[in-house]
C-alpha atoms as a PDB file:
ATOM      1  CA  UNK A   1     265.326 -69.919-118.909  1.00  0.00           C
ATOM      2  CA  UNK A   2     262.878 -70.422-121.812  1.00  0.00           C
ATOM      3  CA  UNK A   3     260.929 -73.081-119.303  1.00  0.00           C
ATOM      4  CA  UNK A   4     260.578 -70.644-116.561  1.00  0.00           C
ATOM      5  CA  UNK A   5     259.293 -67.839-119.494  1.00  0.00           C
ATOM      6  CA  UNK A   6     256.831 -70.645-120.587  1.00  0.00           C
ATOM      7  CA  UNK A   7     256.004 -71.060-116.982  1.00  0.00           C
ATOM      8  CA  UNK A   8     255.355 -67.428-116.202  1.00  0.00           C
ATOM      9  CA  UNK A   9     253.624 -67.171-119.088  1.00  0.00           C
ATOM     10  CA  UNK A  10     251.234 -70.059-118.496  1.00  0.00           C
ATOM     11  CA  UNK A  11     250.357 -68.261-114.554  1.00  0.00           C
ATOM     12  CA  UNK A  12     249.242 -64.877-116.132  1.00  0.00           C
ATOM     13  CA  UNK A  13     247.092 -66.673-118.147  1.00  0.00           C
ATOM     14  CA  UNK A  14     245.455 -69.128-116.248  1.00  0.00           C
ATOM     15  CA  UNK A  15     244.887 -66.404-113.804  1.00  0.00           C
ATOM     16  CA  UNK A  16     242.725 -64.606-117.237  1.00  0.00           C
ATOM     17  CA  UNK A  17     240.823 -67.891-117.671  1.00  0.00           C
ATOM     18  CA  UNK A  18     239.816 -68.461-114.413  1.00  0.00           C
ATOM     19  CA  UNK A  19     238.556 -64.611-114.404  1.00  0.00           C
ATOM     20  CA  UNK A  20     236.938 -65.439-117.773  1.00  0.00           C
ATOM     21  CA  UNK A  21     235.077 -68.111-116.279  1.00  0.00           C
ATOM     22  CA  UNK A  22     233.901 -66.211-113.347  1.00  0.00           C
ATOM     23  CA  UNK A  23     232.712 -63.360-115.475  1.00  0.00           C
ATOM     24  CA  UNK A  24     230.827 -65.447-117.706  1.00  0.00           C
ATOM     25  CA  UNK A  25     228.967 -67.142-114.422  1.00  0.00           C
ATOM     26  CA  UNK A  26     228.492 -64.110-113.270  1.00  0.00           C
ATOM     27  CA  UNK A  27     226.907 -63.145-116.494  1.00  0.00           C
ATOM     28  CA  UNK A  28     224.626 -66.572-116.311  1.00  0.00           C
ATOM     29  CA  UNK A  29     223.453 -65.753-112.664  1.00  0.00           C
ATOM     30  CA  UNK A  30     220.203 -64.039-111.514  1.00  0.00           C
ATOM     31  CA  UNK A  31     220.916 -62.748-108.367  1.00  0.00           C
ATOM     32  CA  UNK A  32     222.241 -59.734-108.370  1.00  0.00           C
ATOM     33  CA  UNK A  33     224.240 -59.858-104.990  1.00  0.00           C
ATOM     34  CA  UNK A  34     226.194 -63.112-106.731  1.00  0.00           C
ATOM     35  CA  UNK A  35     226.171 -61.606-110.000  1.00  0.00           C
ATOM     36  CA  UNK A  36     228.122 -58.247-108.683  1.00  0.00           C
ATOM     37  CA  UNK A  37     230.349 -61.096-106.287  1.00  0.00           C
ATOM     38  CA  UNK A  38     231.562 -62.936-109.725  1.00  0.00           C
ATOM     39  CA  UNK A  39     231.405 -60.167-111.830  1.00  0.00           C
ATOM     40  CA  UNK A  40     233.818 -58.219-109.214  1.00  0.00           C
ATOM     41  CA  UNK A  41     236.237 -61.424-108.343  1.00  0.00           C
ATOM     42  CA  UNK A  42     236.241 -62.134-112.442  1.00  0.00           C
ATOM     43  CA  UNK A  43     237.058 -58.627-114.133  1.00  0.00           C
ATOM     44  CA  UNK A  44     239.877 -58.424-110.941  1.00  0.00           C
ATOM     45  CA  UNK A  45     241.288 -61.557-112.299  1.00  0.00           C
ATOM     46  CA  UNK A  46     240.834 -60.283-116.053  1.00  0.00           C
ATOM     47  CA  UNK A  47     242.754 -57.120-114.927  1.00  0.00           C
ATOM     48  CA  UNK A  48     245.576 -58.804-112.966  1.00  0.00           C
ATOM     49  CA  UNK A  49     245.785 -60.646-115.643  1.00  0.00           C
ATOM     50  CA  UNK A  50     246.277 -57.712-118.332  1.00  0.00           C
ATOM     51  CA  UNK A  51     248.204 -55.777-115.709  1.00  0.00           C
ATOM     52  CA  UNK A  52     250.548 -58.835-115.792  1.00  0.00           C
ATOM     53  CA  UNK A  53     250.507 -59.187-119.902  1.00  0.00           C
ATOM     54  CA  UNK A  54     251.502 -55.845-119.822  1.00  0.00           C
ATOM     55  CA  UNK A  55     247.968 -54.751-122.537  1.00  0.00           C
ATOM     56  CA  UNK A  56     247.342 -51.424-121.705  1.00  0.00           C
ATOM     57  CA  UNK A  57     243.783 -51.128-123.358  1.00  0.00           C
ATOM     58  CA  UNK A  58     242.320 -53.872-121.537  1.00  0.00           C
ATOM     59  CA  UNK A  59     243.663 -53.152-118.283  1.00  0.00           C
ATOM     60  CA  UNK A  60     241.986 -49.649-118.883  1.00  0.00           C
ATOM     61  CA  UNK A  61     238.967 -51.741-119.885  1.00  0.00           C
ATOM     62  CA  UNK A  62     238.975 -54.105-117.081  1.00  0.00           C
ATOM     63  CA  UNK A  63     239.653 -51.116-114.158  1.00  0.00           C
ATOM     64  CA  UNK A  64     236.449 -49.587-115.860  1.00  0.00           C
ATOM     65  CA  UNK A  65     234.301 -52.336-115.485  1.00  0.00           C
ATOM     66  CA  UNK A  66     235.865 -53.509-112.012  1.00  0.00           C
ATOM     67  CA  UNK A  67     234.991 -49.579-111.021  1.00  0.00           C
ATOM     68  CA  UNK A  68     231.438 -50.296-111.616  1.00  0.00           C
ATOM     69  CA  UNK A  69     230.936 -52.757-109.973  1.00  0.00           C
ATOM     70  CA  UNK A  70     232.550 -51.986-106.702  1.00  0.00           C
ATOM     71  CA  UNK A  71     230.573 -48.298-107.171  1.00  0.00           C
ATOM     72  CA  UNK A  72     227.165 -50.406-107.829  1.00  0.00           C
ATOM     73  CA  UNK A  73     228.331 -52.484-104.148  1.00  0.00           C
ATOM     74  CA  UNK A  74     228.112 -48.215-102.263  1.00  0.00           C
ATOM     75  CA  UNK A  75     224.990 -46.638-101.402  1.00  0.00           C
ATOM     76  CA  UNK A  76     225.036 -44.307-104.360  1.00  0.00           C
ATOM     77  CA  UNK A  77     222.009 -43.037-106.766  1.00  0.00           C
ATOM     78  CA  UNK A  78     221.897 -45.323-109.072  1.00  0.00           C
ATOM     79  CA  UNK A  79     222.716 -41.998-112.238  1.00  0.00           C
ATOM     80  CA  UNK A  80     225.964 -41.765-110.516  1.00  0.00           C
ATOM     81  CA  UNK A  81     226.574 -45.578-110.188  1.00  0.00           C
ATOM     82  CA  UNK A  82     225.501 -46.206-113.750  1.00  0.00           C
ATOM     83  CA  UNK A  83     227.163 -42.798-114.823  1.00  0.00           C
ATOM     84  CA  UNK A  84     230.794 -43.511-113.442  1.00  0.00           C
ATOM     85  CA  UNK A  85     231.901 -46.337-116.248  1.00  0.00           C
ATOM     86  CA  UNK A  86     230.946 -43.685-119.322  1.00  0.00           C
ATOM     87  CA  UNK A  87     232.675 -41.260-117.711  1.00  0.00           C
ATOM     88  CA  UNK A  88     235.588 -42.891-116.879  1.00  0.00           C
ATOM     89  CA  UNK A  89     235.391 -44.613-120.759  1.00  0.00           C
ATOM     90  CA  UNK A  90     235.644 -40.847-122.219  1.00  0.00           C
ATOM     91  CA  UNK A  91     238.364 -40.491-120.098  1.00  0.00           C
ATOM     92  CA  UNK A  92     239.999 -43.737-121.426  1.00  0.00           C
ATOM     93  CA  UNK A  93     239.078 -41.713-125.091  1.00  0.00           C
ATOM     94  CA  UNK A  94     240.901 -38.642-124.340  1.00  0.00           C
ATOM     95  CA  UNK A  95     244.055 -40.603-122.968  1.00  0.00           C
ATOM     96  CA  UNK A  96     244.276 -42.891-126.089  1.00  0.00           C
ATOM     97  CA  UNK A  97     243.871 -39.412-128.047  1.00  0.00           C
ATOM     98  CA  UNK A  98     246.541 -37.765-125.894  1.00  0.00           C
ATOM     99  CA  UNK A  99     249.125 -40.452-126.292  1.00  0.00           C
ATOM    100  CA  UNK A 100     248.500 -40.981-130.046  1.00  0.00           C
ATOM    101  CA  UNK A 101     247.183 -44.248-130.104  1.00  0.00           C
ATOM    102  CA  UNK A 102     243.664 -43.502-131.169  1.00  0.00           C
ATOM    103  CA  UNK A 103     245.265 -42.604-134.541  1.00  0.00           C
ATOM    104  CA  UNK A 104     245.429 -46.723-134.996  1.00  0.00           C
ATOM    105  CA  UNK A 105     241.831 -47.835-136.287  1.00  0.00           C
ATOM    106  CA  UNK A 106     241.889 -50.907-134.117  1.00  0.00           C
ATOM    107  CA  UNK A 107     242.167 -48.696-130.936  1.00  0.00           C
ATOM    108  CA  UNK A 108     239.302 -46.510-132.265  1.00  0.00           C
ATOM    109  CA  UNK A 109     237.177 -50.126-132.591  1.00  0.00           C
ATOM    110  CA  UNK A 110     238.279 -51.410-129.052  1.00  0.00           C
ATOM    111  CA  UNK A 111     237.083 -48.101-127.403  1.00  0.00           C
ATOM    112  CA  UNK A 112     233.884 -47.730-129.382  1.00  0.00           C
ATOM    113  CA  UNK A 113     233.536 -50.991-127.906  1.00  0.00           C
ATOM    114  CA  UNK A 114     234.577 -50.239-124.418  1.00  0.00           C
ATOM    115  CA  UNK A 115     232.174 -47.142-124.146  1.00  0.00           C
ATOM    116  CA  UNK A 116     229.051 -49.179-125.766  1.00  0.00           C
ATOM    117  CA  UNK A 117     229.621 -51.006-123.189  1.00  0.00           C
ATOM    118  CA  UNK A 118     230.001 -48.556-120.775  1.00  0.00           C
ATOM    119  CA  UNK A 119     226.848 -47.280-122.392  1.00  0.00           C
ATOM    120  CA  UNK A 120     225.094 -50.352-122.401  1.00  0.00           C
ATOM    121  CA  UNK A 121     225.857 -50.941-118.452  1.00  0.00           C
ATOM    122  CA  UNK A 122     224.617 -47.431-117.534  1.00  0.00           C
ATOM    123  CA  UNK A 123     221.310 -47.853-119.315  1.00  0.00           C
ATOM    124  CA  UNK A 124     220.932 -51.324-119.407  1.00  0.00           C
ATOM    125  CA  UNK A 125     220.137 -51.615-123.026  1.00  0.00           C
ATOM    126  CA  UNK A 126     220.659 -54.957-124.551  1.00  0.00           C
ATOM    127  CA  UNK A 127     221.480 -52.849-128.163  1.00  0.00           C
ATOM    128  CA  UNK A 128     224.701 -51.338-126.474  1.00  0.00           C
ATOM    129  CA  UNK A 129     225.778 -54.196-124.574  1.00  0.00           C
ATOM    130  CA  UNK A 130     226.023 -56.225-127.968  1.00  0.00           C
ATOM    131  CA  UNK A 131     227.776 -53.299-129.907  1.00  0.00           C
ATOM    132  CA  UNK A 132     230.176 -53.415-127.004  1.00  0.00           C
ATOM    133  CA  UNK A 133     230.036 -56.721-127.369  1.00  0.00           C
ATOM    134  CA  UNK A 134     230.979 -56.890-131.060  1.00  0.00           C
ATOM    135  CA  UNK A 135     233.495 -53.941-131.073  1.00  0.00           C
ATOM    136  CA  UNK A 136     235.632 -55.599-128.337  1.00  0.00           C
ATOM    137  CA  UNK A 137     235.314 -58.986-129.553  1.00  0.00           C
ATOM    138  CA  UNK A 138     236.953 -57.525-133.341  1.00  0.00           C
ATOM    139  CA  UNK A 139     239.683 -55.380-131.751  1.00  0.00           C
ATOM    140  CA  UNK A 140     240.184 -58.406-128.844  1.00  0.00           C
ATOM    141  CA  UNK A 141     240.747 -60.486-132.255  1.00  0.00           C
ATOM    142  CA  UNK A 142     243.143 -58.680-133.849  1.00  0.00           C
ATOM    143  CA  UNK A 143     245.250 -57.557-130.609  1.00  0.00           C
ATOM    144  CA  UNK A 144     245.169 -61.404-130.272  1.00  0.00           C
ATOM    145  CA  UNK A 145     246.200 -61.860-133.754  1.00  0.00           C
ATOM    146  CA  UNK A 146     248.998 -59.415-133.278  1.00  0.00           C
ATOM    147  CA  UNK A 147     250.663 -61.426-130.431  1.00  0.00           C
ATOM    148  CA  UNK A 148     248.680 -60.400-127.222  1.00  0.00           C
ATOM    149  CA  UNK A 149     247.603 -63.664-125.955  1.00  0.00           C
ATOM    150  CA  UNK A 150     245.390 -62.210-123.493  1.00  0.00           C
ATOM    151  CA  UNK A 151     243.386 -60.825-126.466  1.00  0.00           C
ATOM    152  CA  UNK A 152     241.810 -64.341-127.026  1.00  0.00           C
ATOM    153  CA  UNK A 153     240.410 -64.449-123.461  1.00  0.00           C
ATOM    154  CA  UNK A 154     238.682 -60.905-123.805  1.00  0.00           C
ATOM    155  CA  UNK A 155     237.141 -62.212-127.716  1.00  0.00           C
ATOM    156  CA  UNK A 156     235.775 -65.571-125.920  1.00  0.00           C
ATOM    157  CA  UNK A 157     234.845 -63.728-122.862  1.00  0.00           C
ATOM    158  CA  UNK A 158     232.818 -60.339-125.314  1.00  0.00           C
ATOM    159  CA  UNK A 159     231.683 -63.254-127.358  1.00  0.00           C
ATOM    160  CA  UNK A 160     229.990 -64.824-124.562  1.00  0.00           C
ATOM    161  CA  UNK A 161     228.434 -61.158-123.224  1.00  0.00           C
ATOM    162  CA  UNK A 162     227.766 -59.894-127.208  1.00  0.00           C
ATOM    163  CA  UNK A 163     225.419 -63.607-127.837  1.00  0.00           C
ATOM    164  CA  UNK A 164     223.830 -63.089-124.341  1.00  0.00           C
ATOM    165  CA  UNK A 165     222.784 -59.635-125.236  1.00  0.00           C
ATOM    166  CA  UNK A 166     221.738 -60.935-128.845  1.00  0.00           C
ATOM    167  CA  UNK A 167     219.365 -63.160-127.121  1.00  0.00           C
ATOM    168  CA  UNK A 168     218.167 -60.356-124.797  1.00  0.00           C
ATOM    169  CA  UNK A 169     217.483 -58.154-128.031  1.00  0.00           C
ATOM    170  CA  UNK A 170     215.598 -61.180-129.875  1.00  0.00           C
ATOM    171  CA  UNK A 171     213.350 -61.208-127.021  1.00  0.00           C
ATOM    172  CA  UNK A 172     212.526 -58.054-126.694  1.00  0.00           C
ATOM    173  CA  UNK A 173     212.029 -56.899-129.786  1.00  0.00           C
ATOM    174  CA  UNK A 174     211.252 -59.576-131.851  1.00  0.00           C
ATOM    175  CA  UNK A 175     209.198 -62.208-130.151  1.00  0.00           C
ATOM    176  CA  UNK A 176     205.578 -61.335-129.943  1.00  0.00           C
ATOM    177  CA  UNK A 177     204.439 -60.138-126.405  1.00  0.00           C
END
């Protein structure tokens, strides 16, 4: 029994990591057609796999981002395109109030981090993309440290988005023009 466990186990995460990978291409491409494509078959992986670990938060987190994307794919204004993942991170807020667990400070830190991010994707700000960045990749850590496996794929994964965004703010604002 303990084999098939292990086995099961194994499956929901390799089906994370091979969402974390496409992300992170996704994230590394210029196009924006293919970057929506990887971005869109990545986070669906990254969700299936949370649905599958059973993490609340970053199923919330990953139907957010997932949202965007398809919205950015429909011929929408681009306010309501960029609009719908803060909106629907407030709502994530007011559910974590609701059910109590925004009285724990590490799911205060992981939605800070989810609407920065949310933020940082409706205004395409490099600032908010890395405090999204850096929220999710402390509460990822800790979840992780807790016992949710799938935590350690969303801290690589955040890491990966927080030191592209780092770069992106070093650019901008502190190499010479």
């Amino acid at each position: 029994m303990e084999t098939n466990v292990a086995k099961i186990n194994w499956y929901y995460t390799s089906v994370g990591i091979i969402g974390l990978v496409l992300a992170i291409i996704g994230n590394l491409l210029s196009v924006p057609l293919m970057q929506k494509f990887f971005y869109f078959s990545g986070g669906s992986l990254l969700l299936l796999s949370a649905i599958l670990e059973k993490n609340k938060f970053f199923s919330i987190l990953q139907t957010i981002m997932v949202a965007g994307v398809v919205f950015s794919f429909l011929p929408l204004g681009m306010v309501i395109v960029a609009g719908i993942p803060v909106v629907l991170s407030l709502v994530a807020m007011v559910y974590f109030v609701v059910t109590g667990e925004f009285k724990k400070r590490v799911t205060i830190l992981g939605c800070l981090g989810l609407l920065f991010l949310a933020i940082g994707c409706a205004t395409l700000n490099s600032i908010m993309y890395f405090l999204g960045g850096l929220f999710l990749i402390v509460y990822s850590w800790i979840v992780y440290r807790q016992g949710a496996r799938i935590g350690l794929l969303f801290c690589i994964l955040n890491a990966f988005f927080a030191f592209t965004a780092a770069i992106s703010v070093y650019k901008h604002y502190f190499l010479l023009h």
